[in-house]
C-alpha atoms as a PDB file:
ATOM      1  CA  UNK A   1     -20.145  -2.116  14.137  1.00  0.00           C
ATOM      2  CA  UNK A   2     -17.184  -3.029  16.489  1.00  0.00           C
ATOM      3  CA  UNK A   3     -13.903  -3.938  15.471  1.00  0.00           C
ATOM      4  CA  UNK A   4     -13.937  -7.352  13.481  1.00  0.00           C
ATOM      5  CA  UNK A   5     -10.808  -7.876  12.492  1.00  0.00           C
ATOM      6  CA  UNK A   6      -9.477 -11.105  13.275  1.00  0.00           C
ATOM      7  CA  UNK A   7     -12.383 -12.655  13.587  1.00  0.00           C
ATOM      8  CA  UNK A   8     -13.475 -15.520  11.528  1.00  0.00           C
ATOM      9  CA  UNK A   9     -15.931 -15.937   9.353  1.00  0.00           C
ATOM     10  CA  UNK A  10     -17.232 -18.699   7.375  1.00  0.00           C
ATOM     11  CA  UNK A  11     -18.430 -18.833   3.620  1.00  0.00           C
ATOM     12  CA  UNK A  12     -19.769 -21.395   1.599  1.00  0.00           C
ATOM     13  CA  UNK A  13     -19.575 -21.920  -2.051  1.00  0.00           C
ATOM     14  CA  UNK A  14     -16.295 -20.125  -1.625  1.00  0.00           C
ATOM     15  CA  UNK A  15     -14.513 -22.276  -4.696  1.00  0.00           C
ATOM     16  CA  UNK A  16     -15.506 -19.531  -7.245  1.00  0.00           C
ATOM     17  CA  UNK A  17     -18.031 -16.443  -7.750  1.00  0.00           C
ATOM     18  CA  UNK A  18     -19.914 -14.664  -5.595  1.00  0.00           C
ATOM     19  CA  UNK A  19     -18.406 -17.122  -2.733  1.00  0.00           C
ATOM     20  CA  UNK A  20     -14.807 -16.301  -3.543  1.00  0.00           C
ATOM     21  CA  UNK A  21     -15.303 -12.676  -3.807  1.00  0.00           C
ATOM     22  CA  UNK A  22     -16.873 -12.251  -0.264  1.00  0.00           C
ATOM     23  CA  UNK A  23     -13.763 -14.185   0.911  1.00  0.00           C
ATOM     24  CA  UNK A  24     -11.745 -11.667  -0.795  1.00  0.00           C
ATOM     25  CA  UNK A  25     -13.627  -8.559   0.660  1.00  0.00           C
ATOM     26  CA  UNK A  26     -13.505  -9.619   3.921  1.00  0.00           C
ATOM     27  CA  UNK A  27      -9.995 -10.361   3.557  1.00  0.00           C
ATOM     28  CA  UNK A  28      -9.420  -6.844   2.973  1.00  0.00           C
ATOM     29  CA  UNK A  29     -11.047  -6.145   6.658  1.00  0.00           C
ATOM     30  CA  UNK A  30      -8.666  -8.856   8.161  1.00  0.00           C
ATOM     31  CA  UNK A  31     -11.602 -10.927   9.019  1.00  0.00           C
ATOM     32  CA  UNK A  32     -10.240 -14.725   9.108  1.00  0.00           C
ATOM     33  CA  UNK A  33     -11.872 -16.889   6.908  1.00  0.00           C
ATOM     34  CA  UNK A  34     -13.075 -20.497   6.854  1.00  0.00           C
ATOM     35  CA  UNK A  35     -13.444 -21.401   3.219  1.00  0.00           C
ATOM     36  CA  UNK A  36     -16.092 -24.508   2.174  1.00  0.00           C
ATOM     37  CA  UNK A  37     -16.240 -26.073  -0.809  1.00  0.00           C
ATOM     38  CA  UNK A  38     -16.042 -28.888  -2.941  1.00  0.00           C
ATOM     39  CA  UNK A  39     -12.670 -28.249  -4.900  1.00  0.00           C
ATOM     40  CA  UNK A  40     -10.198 -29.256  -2.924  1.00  0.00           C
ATOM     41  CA  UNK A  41      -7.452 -28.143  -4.932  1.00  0.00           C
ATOM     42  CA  UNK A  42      -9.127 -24.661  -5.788  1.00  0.00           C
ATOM     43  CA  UNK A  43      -9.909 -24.212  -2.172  1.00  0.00           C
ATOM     44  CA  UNK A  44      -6.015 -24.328  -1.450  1.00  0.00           C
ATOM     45  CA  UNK A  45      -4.897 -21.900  -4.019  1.00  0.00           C
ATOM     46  CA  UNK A  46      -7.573 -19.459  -2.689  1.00  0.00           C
ATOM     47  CA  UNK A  47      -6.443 -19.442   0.744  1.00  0.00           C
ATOM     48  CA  UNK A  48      -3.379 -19.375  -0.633  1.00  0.00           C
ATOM     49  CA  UNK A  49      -3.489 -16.563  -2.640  1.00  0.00           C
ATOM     50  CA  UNK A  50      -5.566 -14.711   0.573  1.00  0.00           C
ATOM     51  CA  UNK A  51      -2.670 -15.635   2.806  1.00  0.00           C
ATOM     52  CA  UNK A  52      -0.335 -13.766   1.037  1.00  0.00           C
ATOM     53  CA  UNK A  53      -2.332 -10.766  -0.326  1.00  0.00           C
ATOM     54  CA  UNK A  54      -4.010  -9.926   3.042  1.00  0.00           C
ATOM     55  CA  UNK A  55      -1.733 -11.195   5.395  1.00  0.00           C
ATOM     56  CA  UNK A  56      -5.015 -12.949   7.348  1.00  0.00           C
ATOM     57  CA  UNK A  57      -5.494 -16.825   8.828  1.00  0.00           C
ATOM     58  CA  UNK A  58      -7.378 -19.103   7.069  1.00  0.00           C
ATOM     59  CA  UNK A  59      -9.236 -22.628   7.480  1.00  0.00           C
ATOM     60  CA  UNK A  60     -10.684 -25.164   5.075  1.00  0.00           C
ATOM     61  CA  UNK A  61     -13.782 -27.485   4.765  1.00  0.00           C
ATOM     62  CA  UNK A  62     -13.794 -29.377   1.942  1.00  0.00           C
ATOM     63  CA  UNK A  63     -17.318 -31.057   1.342  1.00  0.00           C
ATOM     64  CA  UNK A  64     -20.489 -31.305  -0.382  1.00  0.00           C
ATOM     65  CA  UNK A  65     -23.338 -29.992   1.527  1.00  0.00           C
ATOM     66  CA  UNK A  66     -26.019 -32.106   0.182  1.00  0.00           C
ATOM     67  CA  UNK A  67     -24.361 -35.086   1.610  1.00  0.00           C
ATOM     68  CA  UNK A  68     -25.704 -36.660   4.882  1.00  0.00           C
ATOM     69  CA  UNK A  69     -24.394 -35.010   7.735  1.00  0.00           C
ATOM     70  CA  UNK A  70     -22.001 -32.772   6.055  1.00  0.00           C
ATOM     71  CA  UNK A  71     -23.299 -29.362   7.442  1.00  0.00           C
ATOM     72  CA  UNK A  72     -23.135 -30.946  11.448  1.00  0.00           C
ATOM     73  CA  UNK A  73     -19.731 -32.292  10.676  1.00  0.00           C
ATOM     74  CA  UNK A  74     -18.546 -28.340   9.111  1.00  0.00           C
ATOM     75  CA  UNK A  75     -20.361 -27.119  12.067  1.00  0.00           C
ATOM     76  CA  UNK A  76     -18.804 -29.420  14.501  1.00  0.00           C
ATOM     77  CA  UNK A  77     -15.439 -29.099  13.613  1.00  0.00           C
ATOM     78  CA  UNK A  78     -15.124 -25.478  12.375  1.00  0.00           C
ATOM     79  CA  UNK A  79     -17.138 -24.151  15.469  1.00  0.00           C
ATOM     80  CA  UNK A  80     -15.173 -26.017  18.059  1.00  0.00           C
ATOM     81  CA  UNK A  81     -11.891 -24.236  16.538  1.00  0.00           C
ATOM     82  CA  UNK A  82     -13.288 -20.767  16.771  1.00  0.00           C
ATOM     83  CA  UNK A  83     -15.737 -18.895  18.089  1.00  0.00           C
ATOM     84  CA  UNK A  84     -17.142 -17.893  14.164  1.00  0.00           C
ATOM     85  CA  UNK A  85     -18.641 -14.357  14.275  1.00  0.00           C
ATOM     86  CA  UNK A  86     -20.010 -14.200  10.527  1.00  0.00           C
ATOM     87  CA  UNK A  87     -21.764 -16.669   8.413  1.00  0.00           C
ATOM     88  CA  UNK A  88     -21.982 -16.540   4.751  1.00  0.00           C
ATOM     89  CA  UNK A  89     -24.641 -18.932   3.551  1.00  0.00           C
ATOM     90  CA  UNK A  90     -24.044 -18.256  -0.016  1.00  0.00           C
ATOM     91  CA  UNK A  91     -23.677 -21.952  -1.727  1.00  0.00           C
ATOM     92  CA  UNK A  92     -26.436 -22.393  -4.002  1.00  0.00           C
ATOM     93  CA  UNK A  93     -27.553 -23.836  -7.204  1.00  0.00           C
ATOM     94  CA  UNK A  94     -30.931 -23.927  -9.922  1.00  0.00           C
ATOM     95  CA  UNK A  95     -32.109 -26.299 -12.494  1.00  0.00           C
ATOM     96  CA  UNK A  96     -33.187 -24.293 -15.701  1.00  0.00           C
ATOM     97  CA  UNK A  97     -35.545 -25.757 -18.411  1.00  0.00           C
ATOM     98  CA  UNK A  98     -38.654 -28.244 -18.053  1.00  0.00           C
ATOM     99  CA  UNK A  99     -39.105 -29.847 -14.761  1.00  0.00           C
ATOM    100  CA  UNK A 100     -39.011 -33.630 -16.565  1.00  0.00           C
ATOM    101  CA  UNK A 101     -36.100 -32.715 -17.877  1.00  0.00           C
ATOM    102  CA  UNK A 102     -34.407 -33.269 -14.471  1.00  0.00           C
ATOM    103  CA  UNK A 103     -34.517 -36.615 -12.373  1.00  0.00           C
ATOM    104  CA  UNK A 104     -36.284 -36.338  -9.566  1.00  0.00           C
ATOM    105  CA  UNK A 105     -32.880 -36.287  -7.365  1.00  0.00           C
ATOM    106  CA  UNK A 106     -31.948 -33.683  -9.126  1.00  0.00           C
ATOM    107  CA  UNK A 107     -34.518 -31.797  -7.989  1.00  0.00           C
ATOM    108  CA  UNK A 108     -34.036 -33.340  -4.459  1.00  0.00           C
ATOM    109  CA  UNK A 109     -30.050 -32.188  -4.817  1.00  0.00           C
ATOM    110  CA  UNK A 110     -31.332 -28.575  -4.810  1.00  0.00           C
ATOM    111  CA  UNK A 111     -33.887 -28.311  -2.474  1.00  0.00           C
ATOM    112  CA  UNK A 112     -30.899 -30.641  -0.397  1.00  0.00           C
ATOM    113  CA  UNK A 113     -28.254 -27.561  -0.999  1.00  0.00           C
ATOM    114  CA  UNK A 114     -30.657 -24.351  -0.886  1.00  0.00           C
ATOM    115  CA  UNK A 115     -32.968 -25.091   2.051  1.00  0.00           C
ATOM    116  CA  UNK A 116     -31.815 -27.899   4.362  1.00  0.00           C
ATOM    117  CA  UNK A 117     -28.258 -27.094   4.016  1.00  0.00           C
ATOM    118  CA  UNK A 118     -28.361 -23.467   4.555  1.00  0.00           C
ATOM    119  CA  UNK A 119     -31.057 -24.066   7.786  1.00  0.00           C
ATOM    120  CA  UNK A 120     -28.814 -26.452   9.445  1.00  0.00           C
ATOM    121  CA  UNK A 121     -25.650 -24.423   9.226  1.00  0.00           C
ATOM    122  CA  UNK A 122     -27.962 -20.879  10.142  1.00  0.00           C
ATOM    123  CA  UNK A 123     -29.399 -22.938  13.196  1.00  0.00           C
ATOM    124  CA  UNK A 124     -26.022 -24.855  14.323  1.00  0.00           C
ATOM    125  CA  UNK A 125     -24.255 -21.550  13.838  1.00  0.00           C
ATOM    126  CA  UNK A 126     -27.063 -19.385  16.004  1.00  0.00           C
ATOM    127  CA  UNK A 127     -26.450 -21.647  18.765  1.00  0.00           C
ATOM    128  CA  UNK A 128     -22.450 -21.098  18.367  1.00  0.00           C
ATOM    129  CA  UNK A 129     -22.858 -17.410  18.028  1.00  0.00           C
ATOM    130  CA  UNK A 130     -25.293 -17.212  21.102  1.00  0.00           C
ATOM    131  CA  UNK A 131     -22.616 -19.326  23.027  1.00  0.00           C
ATOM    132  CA  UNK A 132     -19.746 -17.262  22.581  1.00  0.00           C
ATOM    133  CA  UNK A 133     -21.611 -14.015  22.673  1.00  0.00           C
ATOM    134  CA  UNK A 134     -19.987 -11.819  20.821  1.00  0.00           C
ATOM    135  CA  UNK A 135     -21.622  -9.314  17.758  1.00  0.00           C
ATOM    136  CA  UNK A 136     -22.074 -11.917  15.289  1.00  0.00           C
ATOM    137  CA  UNK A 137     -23.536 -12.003  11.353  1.00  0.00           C
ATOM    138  CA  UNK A 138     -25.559 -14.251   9.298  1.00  0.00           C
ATOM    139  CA  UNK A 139     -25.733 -13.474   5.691  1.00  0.00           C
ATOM    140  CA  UNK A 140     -28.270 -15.576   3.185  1.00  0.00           C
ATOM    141  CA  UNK A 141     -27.580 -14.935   0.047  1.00  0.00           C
ATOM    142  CA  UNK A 142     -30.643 -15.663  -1.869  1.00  0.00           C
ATOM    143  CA  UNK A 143     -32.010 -13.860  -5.247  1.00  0.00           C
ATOM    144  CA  UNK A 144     -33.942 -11.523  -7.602  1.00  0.00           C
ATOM    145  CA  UNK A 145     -35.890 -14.972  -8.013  1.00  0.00           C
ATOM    146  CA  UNK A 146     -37.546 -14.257  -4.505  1.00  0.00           C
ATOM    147  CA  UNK A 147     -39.288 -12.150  -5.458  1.00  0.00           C
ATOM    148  CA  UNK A 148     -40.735 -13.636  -8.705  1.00  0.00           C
ATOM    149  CA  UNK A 149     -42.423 -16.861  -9.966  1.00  0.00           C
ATOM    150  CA  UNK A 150     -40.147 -18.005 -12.768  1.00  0.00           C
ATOM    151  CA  UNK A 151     -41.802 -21.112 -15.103  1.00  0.00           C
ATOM    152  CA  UNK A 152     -39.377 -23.557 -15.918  1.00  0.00           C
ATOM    153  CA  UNK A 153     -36.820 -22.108 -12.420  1.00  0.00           C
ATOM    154  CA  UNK A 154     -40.476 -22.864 -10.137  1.00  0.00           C
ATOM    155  CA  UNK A 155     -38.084 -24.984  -7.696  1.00  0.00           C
ATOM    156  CA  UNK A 156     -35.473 -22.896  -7.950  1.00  0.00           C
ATOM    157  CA  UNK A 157     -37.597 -19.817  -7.019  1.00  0.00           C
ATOM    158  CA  UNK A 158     -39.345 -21.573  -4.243  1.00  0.00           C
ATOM    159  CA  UNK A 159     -36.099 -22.465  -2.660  1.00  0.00           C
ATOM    160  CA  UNK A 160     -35.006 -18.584  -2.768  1.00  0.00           C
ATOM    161  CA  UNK A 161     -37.913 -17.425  -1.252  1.00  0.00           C
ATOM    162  CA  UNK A 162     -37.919 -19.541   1.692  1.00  0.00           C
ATOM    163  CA  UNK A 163     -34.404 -18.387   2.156  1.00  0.00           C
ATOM    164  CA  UNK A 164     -35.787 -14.761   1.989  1.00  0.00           C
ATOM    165  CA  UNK A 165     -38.605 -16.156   4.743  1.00  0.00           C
ATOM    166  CA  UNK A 166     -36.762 -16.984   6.945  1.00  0.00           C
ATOM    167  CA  UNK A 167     -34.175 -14.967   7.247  1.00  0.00           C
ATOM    168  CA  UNK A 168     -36.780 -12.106   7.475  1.00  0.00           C
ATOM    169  CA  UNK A 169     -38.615 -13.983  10.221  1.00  0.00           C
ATOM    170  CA  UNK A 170     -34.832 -14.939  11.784  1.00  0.00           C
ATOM    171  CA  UNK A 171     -33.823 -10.988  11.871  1.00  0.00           C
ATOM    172  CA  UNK A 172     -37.239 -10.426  14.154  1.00  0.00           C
ATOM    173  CA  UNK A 173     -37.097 -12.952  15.991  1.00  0.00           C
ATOM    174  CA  UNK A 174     -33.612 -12.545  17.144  1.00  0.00           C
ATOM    175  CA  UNK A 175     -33.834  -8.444  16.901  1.00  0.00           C
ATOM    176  CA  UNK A 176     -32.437  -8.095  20.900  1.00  0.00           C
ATOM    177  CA  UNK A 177     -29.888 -10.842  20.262  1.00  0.00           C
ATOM    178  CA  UNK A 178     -26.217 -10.151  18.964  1.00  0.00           C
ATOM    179  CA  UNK A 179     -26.906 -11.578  16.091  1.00  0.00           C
ATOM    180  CA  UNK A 180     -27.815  -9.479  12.896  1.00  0.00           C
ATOM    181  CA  UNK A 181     -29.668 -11.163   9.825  1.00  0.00           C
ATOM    182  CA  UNK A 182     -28.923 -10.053   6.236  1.00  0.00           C
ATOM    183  CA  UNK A 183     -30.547 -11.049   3.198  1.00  0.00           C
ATOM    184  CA  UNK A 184     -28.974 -10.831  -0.194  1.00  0.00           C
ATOM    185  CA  UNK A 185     -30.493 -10.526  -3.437  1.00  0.00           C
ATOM    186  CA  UNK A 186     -28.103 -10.994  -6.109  1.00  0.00           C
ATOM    187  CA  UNK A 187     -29.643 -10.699 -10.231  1.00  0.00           C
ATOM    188  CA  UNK A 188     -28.080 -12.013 -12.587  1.00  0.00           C
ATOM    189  CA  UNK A 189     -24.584 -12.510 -11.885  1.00  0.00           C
ATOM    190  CA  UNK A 190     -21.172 -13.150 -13.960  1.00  0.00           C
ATOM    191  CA  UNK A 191     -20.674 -16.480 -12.464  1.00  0.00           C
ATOM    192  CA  UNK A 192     -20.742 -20.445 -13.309  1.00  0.00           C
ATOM    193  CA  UNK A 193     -24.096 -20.337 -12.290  1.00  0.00           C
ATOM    194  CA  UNK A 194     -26.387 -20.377 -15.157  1.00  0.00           C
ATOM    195  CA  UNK A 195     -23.863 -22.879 -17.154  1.00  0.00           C
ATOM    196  CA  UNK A 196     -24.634 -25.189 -13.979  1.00  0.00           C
ATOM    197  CA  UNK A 197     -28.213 -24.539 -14.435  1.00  0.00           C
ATOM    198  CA  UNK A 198     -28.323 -25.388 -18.488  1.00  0.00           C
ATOM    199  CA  UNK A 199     -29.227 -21.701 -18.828  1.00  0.00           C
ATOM    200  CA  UNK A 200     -27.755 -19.999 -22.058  1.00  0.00           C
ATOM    201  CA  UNK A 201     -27.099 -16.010 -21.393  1.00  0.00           C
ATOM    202  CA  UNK A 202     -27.830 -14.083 -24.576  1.00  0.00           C
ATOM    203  CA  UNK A 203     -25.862 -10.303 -25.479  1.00  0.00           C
ATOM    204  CA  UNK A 204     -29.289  -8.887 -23.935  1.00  0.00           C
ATOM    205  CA  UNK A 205     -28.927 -11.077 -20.585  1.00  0.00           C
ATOM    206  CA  UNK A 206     -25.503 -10.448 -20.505  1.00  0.00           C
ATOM    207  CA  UNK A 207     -26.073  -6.404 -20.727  1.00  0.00           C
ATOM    208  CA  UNK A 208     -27.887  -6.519 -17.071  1.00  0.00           C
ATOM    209  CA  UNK A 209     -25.499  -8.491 -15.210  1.00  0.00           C
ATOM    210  CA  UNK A 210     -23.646  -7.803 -12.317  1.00  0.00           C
ATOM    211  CA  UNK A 211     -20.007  -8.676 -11.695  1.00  0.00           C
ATOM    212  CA  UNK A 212     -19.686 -11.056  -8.334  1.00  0.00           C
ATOM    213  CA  UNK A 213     -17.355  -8.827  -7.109  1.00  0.00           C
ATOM    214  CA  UNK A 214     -19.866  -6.126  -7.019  1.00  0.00           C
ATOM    215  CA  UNK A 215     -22.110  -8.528  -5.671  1.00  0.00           C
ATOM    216  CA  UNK A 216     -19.687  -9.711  -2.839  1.00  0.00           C
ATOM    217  CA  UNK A 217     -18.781  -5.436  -1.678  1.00  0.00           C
ATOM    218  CA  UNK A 218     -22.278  -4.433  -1.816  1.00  0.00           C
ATOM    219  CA  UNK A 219     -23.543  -7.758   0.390  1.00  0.00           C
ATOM    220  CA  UNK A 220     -20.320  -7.684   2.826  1.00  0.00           C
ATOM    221  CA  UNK A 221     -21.028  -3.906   3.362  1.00  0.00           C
ATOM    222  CA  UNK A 222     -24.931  -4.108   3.624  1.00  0.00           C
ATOM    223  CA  UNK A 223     -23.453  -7.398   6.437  1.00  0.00           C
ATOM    224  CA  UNK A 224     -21.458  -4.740   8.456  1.00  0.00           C
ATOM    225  CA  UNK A 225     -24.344  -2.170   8.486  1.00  0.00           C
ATOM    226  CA  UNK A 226     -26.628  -4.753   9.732  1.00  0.00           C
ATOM    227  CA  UNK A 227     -29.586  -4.106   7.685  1.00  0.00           C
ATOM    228  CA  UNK A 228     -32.361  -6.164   6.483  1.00  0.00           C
ATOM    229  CA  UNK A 229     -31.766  -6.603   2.714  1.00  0.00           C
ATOM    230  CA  UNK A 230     -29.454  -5.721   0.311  1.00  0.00           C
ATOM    231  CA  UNK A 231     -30.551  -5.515  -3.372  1.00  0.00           C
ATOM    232  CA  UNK A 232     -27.841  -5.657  -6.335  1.00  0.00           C
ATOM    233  CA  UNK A 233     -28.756  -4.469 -10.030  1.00  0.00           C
ATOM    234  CA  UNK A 234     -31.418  -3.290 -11.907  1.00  0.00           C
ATOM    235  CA  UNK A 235     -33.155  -6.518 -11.956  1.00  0.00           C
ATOM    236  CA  UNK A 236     -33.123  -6.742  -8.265  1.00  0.00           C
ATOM    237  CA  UNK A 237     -35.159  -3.789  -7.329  1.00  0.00           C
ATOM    238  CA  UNK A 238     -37.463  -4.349  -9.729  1.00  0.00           C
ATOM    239  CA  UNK A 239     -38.509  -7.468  -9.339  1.00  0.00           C
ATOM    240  CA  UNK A 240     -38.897  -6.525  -5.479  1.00  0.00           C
ATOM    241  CA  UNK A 241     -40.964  -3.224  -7.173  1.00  0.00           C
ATOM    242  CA  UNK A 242     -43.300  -5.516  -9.062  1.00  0.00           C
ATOM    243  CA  UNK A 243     -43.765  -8.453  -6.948  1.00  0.00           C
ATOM    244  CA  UNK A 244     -46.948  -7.470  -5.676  1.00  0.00           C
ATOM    245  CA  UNK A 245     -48.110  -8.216  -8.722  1.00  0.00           C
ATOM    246  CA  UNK A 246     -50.937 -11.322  -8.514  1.00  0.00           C
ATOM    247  CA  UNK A 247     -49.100 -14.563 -10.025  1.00  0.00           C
ATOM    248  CA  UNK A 248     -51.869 -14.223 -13.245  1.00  0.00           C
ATOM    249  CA  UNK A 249     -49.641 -11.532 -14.298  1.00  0.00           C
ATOM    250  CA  UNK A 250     -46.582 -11.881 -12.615  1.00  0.00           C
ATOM    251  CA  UNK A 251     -45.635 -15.363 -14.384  1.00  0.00           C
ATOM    252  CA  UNK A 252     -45.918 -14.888 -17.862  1.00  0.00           C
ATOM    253  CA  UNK A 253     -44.476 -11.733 -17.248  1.00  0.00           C
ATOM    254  CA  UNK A 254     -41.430 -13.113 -15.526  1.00  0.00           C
ATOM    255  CA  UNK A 255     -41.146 -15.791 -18.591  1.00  0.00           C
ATOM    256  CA  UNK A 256     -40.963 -13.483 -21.173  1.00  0.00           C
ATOM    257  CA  UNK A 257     -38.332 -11.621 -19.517  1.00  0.00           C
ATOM    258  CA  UNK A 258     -36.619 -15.199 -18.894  1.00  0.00           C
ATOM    259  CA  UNK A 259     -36.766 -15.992 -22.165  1.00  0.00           C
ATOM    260  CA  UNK A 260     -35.992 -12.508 -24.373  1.00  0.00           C
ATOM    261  CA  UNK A 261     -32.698 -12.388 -21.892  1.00  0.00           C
ATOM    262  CA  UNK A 262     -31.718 -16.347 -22.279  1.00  0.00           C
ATOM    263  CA  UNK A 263     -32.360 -20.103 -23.361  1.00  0.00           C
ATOM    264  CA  UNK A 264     -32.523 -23.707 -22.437  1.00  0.00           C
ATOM    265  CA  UNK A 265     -29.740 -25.575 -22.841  1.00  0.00           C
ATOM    266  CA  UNK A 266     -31.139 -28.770 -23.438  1.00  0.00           C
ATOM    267  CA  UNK A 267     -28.611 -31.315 -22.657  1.00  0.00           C
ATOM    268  CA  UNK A 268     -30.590 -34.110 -24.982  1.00  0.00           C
ATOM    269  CA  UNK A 269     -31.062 -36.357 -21.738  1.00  0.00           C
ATOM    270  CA  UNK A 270     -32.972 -39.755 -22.774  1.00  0.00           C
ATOM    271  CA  UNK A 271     -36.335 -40.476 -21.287  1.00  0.00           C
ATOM    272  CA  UNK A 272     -35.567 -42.873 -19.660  1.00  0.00           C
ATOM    273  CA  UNK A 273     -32.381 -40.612 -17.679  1.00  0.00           C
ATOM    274  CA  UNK A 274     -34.910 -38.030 -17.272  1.00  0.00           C
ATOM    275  CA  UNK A 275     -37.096 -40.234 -15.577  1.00  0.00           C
ATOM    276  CA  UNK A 276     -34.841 -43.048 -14.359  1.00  0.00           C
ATOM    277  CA  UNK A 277     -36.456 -42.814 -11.017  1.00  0.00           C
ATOM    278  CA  UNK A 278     -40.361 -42.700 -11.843  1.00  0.00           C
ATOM    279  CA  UNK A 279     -42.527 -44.793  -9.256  1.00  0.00           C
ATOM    280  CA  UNK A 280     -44.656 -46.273 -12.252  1.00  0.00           C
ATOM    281  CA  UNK A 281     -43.858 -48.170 -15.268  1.00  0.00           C
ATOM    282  CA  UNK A 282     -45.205 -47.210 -19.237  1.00  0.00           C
ATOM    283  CA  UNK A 283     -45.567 -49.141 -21.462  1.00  0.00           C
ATOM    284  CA  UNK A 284     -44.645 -48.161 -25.403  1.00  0.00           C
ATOM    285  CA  UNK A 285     -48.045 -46.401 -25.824  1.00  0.00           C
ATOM    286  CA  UNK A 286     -47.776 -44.228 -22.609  1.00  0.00           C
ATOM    287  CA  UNK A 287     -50.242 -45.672 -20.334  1.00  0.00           C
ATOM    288  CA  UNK A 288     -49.852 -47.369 -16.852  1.00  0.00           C
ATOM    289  CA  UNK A 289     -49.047 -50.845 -17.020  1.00  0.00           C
END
């Protein structure tokens, strides 16, 4: 590892959590950070707050990522400032509970967010990073749920093992490059997350999760050390143990540890929210009109 500091890096999701706490432990390095999010206002009293404690530069995007063009435009005007040596790809989000539940855009918003988002900013930023050439790091952060086949999270899991594809494939690929690939698998974390996702933590959920500032050290250090994964808790390394396991078993495995741990959080939607955006119309019986 040379000497990074004063570089810059970029995170995403860097309002709160796991996103925030990377900023902070690069911060400690001196490593000049570009913070993205959607909070405008919480973005600023971050950077603030790293400003003063760590005595580093920082930068601001403030966007959503789902949004048309919104990962060119932070690519475009963050990469012609600075020549950005780490990527943090760690903006995310899941849908708990029965897949009617959610409107179909719903659905689309996370597949938006966890896969197209994250490979437009990895691909914009390899093409920066081979540019400039200097030693440069991409960091996915993806999830326990890799490695698993969760029902009622099956998009959610889908989406976190194509991150965990291709950033596997990525780190071959580009293996004689100066860029270094890291994958991180988070469990269950002490974040926002699962109240975004309609997921309600029980005491026995709560026992096995990891703090995101755990999360954040373990993933910056397994960054700097280049390697090829980096699993965090208990939950972690064994779902990687146990995913060999054939889906027959794997799935209702995976639910009943889903659901001894935590709960739906059904948010009483009406049918016709859930399924404002169905291609067909029923009429009062059920049945195609």
């Amino acid at each position: 590892m040379k000497k990074i500091e004063h570089t810059w890096a970029i995170v995403t999701g860097a309002s709160s959590g796991i996103g925030e706490c990377i900023c902070h432990e690069l911060a400690k390095k001196k490593v000049n950070i570009i913070l993205c999010g959607r909070d405008e206002e919480t973005i600023h009293e971050i950077q603030e707050n790293l400003e003063t404690t760590y005595n580093i530069k920082t930068d601001f995007f403030v966007g959503d990522l789902v949004e048309k063009g919104e990962p060119e435009r932070l690519a475009k005007t963050m990469g012609g400032r600075y020549h950005v040596q780490f990527l943090f790809n760690n903006a995310g989000a899941g849908n708990y509970g029965p897949f009617l539940d959610y409107s179909l855009k719903e659905h689309m918003d996370i597949i938006d967010l966890n896969i197209k988002a994250l490979t437009k900013l990895t691909y914009l930023f390899i093409g920066h990073m081979q540019a400039h050439g200097k030693e440069s790091y991409i960091s996915n952060i993806s999830s326990v749920a890799a490695y698993l086949t969760v029902p009622f999270f099956g998009l959610y899991t889908g989406t976190k093992k194509y991150v965990k594809d291709l950033t596997d494939t990525l780190r071959y690929e580009f293996k004689n490059s100066n860029i270094s690939f890291t994958t991180i698998y988070p469990g269950p974390t002490e974040t926002k997350f699962f109240h975004h996702a309609n997921q309600k933590v029980n005491s026995l959920g709560k026992h096995f999760m990891s703090s995101p500032e755990k999360v954040a050290r373990l993933g910056v250090k397994a960054t700097l050390q280049k390697k090829k994964a980096c699993l965090i808790g208990i939950t972690s390394k064994l779902g990687a143990a146990y995913s060999f396991l054939p889906n027959s078993v794997l799935i209702p495995a995976a639910h009943a540890v889903m659901q001894a741990g935590s709960s739906y959080d059904d948010r009483n939607k009406t049918l016709e929210s859930k399924n404002d955006d169905q291609l067909f119309d029923n009429d009062e019986g059920g049945h195609l009109q």
